[in-house]
Structure formats: structure tokens, C-alpha cells
C-alpha atoms as a PDB file:
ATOM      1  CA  UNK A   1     -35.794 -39.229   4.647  1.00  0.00           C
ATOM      2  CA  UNK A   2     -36.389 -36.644   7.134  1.00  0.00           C
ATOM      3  CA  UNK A   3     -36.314 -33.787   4.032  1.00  0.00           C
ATOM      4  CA  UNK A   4     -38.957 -35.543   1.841  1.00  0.00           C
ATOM      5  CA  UNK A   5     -41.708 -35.790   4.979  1.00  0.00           C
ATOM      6  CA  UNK A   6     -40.750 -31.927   5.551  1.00  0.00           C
ATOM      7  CA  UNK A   7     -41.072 -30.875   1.583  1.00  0.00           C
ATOM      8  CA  UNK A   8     -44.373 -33.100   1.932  1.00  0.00           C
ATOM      9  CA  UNK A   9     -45.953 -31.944   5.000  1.00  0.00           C
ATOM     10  CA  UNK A  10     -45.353 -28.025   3.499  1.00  0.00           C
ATOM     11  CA  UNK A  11     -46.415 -29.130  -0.173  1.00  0.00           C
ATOM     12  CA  UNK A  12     -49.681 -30.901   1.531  1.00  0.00           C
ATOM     13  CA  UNK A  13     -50.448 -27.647   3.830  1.00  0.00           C
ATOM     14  CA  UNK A  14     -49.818 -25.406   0.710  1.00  0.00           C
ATOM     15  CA  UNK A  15     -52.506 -27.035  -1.036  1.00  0.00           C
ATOM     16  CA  UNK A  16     -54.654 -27.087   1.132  1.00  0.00           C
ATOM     17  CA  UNK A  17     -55.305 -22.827   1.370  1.00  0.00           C
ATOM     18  CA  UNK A  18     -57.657 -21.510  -0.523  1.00  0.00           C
ATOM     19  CA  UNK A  19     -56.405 -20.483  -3.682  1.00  0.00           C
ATOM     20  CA  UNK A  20     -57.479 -17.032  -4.682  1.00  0.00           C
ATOM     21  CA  UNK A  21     -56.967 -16.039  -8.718  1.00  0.00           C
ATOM     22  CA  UNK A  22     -58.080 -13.485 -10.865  1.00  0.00           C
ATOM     23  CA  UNK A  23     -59.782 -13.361 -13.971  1.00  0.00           C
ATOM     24  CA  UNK A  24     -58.428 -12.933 -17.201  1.00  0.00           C
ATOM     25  CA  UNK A  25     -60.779 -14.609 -19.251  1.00  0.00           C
ATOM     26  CA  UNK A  26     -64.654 -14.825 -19.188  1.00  0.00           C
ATOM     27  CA  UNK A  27     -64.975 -11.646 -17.287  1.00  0.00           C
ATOM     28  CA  UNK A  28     -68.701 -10.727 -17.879  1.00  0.00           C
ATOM     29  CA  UNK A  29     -68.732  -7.686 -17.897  1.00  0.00           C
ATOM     30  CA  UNK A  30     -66.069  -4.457 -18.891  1.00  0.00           C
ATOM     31  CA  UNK A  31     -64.268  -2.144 -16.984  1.00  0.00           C
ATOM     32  CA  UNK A  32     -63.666   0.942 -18.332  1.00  0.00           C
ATOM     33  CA  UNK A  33     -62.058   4.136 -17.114  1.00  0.00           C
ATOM     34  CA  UNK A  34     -61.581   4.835 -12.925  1.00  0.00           C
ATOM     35  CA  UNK A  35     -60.580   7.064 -10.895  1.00  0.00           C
ATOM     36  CA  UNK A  36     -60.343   7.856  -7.445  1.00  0.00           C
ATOM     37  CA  UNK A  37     -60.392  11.389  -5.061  1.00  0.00           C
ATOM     38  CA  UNK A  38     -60.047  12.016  -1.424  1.00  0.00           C
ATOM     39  CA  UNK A  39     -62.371  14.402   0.094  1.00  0.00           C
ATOM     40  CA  UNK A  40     -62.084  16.431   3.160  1.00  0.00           C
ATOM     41  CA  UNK A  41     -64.819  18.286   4.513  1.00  0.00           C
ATOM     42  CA  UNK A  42     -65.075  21.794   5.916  1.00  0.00           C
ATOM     43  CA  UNK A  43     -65.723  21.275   9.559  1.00  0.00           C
ATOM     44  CA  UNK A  44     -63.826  19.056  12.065  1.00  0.00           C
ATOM     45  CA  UNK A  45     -66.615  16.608  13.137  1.00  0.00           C
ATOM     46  CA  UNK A  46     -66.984  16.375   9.159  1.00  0.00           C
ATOM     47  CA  UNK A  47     -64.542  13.848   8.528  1.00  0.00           C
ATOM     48  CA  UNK A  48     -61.970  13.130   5.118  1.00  0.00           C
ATOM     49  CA  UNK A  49     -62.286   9.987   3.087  1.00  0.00           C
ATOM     50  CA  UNK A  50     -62.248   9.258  -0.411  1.00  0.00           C
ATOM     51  CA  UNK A  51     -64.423   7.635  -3.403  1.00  0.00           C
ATOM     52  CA  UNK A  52     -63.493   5.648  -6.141  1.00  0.00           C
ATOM     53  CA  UNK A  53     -65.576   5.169  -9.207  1.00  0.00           C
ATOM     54  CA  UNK A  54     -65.162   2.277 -11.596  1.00  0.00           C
ATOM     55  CA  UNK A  55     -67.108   2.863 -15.436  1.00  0.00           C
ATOM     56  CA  UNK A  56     -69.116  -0.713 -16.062  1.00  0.00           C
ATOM     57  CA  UNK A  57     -70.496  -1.717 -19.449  1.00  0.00           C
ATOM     58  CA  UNK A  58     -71.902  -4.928 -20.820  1.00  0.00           C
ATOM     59  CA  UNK A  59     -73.101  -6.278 -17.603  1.00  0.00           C
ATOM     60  CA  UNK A  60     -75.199  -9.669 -18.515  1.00  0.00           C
ATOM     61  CA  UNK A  61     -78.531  -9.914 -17.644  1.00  0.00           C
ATOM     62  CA  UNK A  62     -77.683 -12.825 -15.138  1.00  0.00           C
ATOM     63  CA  UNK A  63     -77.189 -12.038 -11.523  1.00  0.00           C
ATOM     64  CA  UNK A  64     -74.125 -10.555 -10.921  1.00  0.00           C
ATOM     65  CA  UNK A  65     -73.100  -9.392  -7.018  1.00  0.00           C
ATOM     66  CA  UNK A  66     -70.549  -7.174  -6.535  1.00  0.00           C
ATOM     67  CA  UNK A  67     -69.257  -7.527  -2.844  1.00  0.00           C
ATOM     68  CA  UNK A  68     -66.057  -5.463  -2.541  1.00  0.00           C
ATOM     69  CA  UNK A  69     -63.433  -3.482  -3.778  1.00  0.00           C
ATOM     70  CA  UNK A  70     -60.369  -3.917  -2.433  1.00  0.00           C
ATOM     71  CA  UNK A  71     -57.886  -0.899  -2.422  1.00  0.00           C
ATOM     72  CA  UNK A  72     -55.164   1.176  -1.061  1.00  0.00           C
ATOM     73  CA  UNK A  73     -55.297  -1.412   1.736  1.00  0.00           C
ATOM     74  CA  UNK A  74     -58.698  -1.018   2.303  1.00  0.00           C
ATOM     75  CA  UNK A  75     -62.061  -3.052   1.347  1.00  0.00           C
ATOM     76  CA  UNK A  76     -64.477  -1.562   0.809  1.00  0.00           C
ATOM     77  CA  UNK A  77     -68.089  -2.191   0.506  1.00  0.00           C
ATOM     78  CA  UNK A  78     -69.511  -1.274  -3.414  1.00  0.00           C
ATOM     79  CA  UNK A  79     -72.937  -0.254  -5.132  1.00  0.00           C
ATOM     80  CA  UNK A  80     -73.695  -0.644  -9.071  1.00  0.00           C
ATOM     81  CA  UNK A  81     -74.819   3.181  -9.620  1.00  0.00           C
ATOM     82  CA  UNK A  82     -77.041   2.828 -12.660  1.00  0.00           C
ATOM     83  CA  UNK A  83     -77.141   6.467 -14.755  1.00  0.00           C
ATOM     84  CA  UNK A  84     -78.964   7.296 -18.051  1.00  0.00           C
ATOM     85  CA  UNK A  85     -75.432   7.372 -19.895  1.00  0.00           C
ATOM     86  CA  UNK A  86     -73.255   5.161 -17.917  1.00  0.00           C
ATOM     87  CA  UNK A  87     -72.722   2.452 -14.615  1.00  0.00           C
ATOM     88  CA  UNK A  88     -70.464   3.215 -12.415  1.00  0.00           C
ATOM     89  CA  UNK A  89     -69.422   0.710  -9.390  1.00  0.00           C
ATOM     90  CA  UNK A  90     -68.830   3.590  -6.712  1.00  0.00           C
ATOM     91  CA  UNK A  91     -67.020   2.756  -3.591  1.00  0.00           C
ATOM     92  CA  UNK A  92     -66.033   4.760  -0.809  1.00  0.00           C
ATOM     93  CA  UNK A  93     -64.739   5.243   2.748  1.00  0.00           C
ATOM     94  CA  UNK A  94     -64.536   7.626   5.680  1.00  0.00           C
ATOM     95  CA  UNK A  95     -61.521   8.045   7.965  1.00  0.00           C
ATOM     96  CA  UNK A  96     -63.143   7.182  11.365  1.00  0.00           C
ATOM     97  CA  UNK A  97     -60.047   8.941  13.102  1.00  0.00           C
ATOM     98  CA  UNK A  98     -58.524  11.237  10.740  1.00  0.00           C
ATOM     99  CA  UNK A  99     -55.541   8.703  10.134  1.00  0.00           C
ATOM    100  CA  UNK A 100     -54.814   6.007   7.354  1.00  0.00           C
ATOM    101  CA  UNK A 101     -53.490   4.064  10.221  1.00  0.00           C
ATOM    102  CA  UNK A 102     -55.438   0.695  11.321  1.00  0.00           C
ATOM    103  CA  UNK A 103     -55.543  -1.337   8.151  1.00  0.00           C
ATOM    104  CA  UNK A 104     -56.828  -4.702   8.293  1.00  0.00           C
ATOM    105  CA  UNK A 105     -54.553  -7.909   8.186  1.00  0.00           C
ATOM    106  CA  UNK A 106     -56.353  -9.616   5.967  1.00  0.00           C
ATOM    107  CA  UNK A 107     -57.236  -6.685   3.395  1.00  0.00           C
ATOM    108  CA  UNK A 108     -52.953  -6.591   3.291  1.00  0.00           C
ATOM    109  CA  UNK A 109     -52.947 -10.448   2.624  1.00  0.00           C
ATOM    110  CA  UNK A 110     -55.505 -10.082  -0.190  1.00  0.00           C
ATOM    111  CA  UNK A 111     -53.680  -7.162  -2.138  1.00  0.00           C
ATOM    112  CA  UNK A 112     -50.120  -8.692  -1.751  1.00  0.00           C
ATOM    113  CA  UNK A 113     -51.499 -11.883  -2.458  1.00  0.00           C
ATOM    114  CA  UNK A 114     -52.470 -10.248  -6.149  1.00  0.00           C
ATOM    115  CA  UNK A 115     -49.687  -7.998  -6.227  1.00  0.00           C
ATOM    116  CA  UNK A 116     -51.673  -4.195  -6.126  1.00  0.00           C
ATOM    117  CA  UNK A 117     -49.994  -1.452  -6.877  1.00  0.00           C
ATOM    118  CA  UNK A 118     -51.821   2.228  -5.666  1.00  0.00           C
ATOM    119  CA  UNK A 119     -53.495   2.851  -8.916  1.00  0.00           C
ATOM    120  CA  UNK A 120     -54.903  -0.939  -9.306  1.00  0.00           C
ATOM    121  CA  UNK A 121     -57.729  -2.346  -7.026  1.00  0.00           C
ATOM    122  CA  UNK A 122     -59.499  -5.565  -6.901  1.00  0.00           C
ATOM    123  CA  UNK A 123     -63.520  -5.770  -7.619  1.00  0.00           C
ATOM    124  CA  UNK A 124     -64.758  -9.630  -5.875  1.00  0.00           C
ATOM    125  CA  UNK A 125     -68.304 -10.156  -7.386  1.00  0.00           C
ATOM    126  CA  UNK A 126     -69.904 -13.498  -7.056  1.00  0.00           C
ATOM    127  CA  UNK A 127     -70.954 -14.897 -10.430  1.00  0.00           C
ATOM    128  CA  UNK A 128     -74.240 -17.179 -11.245  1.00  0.00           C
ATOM    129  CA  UNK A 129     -72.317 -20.437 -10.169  1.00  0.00           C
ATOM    130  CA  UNK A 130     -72.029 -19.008  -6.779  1.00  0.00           C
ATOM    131  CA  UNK A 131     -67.936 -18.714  -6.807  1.00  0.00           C
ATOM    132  CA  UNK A 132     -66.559 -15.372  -5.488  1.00  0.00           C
ATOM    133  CA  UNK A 133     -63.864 -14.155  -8.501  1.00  0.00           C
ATOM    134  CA  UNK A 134     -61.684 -11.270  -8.981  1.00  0.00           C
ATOM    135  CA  UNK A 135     -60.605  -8.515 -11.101  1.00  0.00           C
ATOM    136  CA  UNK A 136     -57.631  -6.410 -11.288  1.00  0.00           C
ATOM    137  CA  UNK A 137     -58.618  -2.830 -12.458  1.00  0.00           C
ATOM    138  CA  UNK A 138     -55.475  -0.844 -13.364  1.00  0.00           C
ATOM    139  CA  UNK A 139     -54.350   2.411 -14.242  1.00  0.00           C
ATOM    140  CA  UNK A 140     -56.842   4.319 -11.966  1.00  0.00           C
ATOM    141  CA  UNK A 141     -56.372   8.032 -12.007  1.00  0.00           C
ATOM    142  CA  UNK A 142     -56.380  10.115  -8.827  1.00  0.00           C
ATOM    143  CA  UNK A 143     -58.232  13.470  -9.018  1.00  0.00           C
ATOM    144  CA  UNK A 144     -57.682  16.444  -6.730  1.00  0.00           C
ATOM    145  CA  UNK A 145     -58.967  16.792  -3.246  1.00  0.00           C
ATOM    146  CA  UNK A 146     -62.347  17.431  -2.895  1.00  0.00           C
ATOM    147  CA  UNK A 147     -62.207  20.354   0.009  1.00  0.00           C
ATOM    148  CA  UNK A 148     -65.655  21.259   1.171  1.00  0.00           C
ATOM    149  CA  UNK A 149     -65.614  24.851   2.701  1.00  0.00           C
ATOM    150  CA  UNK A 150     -67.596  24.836   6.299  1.00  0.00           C
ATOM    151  CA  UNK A 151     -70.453  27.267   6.049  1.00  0.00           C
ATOM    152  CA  UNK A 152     -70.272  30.652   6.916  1.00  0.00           C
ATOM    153  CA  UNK A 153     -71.030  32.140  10.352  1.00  0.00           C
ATOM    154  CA  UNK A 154     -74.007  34.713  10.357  1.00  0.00           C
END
């Protein structure tokens, strides 16, 4: 008797998280290629960080909000980059203190929750009914460093 309260009390809690799934149908829009570079710039007080660029097409005219981009441990805030050829969802980052160190709890809980390996991320857009969804972009391609030089001194 004791056991079925238990596997009922975890059953009952279990259901009762939010349950976060991804897309595999309906998506309204298309993700094409990505890719992904870390940048480091030529002075100390400069910084390093990285940028990664997802190729959009067939975005509906309905409203659409992209909120983040969840990577390499990270979220990250994103912006729709509109260009004459293409749309690009560009997110990026800056290490505040030159480590990788300090990743957020929750960010972790997100990507194991979907499973992310370090070339997929996760875009979470809000669609027109107002539900937050997600997408699992794969097979993003890393590019070198971007090393700025500092500037010469005269």
C-alpha cells in the first residue's frame, strides 16, 4: 500500500512540471544553414565572445518573436537581421571575465532537458497563440577565431 501512494505522489508531482517539447511539425518558418565563431579582440579590456548566425526563410507574415537561443550552455538573447538576400537570426555573447566558467542552472536544465549536443542549439520564439515553442537547429558549423589585431602605437 505504502508503494502505490509513493509511485502516485511522484507520478502526480511529475505531471505537474511544465512540460517543455520541441517542434517537429508546423514549424513556421525554415532553418537553413548556421554556424558559429568565437572572436577575441586585440586589446585586453576588449574582451572574447562569440556569434552564432542561424539562415531564416519563409517566415509568415504573422507575428513571430524570437526570444532566445539557447547554446553551448548559454542563452542568449537573438535579433531577426533582415538583408537584401537573406535573414539571419544572429545571436551573440561576450565573456564578462575571460572564462566559460559561470553557466546558469537553468540554461543546463533546458539543454539536457532536449538533449544538445555542441553543434545543435535551441531557438524559443513565441508563436501567434501566445505559447513559447522550440526548435532544435543541428549540424552548426564552427568557423575560425575571429582575432582582431589591437591598433598600432604611433
Amino acid at each position: 500500500m505504502k508503494r502505490i501512494v509513493i509511485v502516485a505522489m511522484v507520478i502526480g508531482l511529475a505531471s505537474c512540471a511544465s512540460q517543455n517539447t520541441l517542434e517537429t511539425t508546423n514549424i513556421p518558418f525554415k532553418v537553413g544553414s548556421s554556424s558559429f565563431q568565437e572572436w577575441t579582440g586585440g586589446r585586453e579590456e576588449s574582451g572574447a565572445g562569440g556569434e552564432l548566425n542561424i539562415s531564416m526563410s519563409e517566415l509568415p507574415e504573422e507575428a513571430i518573436t524570437f526570444e532566445k537561443v539557447y547554446f553551448r550552455g548559454r542563452a542568449m538573447n537573438c535579433k531577426l537581421m533582415k538583408g537584401e538576400e537573406n535573414t539571419a537570426l544572429v545571436s551573440s555573447f561576450k565573456l564578462e571575465d575571460g572564462s566559460k566558467a559561470g553557466l546558469g542552472k537553468d540554461v543546463q536544465k533546458m539543454l539536457d532537458t532536449f538533449e544538445v549536443k555542441g553543434t545543435e542549439a535551441i531557438i524559443a520564439y513565441t508563436a501567434e497563440d501566445g505559447k513559447t515553442k522550440y526548435v532544435k537547429v543541428t549540424g552548426i558549423k564552427e568557423k575560425a577565431p575571429r582575432i582582431y589585431s589591437s591598433r598600432p602605437k604611433n
